[in-house]
Structure formats: C-alpha cells, structure tokens
Protein backbone atom coordinates (compact mmCIF):
# COMPACT_ATOMS: atom_id res chain seq x y z
CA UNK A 1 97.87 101.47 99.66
CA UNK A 2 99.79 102.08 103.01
CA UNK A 3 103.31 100.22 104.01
CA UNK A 4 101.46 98.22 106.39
CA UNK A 5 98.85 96.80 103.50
CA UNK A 6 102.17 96.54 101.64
CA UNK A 7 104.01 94.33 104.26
CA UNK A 8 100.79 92.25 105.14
CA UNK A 9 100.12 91.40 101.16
CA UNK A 10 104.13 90.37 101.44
CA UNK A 11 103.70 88.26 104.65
CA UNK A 12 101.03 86.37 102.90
CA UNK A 13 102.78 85.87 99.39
CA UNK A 14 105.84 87.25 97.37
CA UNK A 15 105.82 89.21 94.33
CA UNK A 16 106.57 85.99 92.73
CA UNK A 17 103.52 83.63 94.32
CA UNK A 18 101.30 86.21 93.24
CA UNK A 19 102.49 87.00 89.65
CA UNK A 20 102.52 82.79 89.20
CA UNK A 21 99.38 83.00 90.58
CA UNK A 22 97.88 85.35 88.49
CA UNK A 23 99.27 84.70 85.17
CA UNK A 24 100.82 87.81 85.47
CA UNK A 25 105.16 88.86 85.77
CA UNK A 26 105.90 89.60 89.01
CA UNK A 27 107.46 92.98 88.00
CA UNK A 28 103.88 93.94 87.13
CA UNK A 29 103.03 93.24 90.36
CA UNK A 30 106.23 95.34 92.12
CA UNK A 31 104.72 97.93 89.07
CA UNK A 32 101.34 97.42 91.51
CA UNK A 33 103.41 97.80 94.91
CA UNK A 34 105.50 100.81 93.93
CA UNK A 35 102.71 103.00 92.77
CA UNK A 36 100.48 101.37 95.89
CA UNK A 37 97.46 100.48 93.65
CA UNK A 38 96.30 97.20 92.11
CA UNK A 39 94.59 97.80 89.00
CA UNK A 40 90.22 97.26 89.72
CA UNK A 41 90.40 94.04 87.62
CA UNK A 42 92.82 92.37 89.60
CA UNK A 43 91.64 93.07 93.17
CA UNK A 44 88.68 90.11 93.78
CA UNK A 45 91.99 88.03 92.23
CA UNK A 46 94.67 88.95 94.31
CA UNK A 47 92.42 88.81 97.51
CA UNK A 48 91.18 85.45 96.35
CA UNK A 49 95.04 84.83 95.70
CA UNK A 50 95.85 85.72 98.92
CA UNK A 51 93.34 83.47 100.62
CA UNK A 52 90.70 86.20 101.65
CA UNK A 53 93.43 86.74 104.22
CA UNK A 54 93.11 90.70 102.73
CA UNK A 55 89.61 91.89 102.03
CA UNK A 56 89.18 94.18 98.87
CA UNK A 57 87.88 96.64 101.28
CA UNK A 58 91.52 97.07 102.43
CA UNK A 59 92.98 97.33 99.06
CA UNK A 60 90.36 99.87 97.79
CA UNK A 61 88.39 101.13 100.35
CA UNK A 62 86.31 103.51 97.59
CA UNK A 63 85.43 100.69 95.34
CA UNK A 64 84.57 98.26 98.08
CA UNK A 65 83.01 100.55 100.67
CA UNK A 66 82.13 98.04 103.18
CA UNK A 67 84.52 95.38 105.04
CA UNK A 68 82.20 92.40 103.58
CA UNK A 69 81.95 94.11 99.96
CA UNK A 70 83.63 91.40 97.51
CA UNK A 71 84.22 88.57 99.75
CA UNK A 72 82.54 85.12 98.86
CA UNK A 73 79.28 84.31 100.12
CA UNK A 74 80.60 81.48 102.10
CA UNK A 75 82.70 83.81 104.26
CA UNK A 76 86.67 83.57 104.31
C-alpha cells in the first residue's frame, strides 16, 4: 500500500471509524497502515467500511486483479 492509498483510506475514515467499524482496535488497524497491508479477510470489509469509496483492487491489486473484482453487484 502506497502513501497516497494511505492518505485516501484516512480522508475517508480514521483509524478509529474503522476499528469501531470493524469490531476491531484501532491500533490493529495503524498495525495494518504501518506495515501497508490489510490482512485478505478484512479487505471486502474495510472497502465496504469505507463506502466502496476504495475498491479492493486498490488495496490488493494481486488478489483482486481487476478494478470491478469484489465490488457489489449493484455497483458503488
């Protein structure tokens, strides 16, 4: 993950929104940040999280290969 995913995911939510969101601490999620990769299980999550506002093709381009892989049928 790049600064500029970094700074978009933070200029949709903070640490905090998305840990509350998630169930999760948001130090797990700075854990996420720092090391610039959210763990597989929590990608369709945090995008969902996020408002489909960031694809999980951005987050990880290997796993989602295409820009529409992921995303809900409906569109975002």
């Amino acid at each position: 993950m790049d600064h500029k995913l970094k700074e978009k995911i933070k200029s949709c939510m903070s640490r905090v929104g998305i840990g509350n969101q998630l169930g999760i601490s948001s130090q797990a999620v700075s854990k996420w940040m720092s090391r610039g990769k959210v763990p597989p299980r929590r990608i369709l999550p945090l995008c969902k999280a996020l408002g489909w506002k960031i694809t999980p093709h951005e987050i990880d381009p290997e796993a989602y290969p295409s820009p529409t892989d992921g995303l809900p049928k409906e569109g975002v």
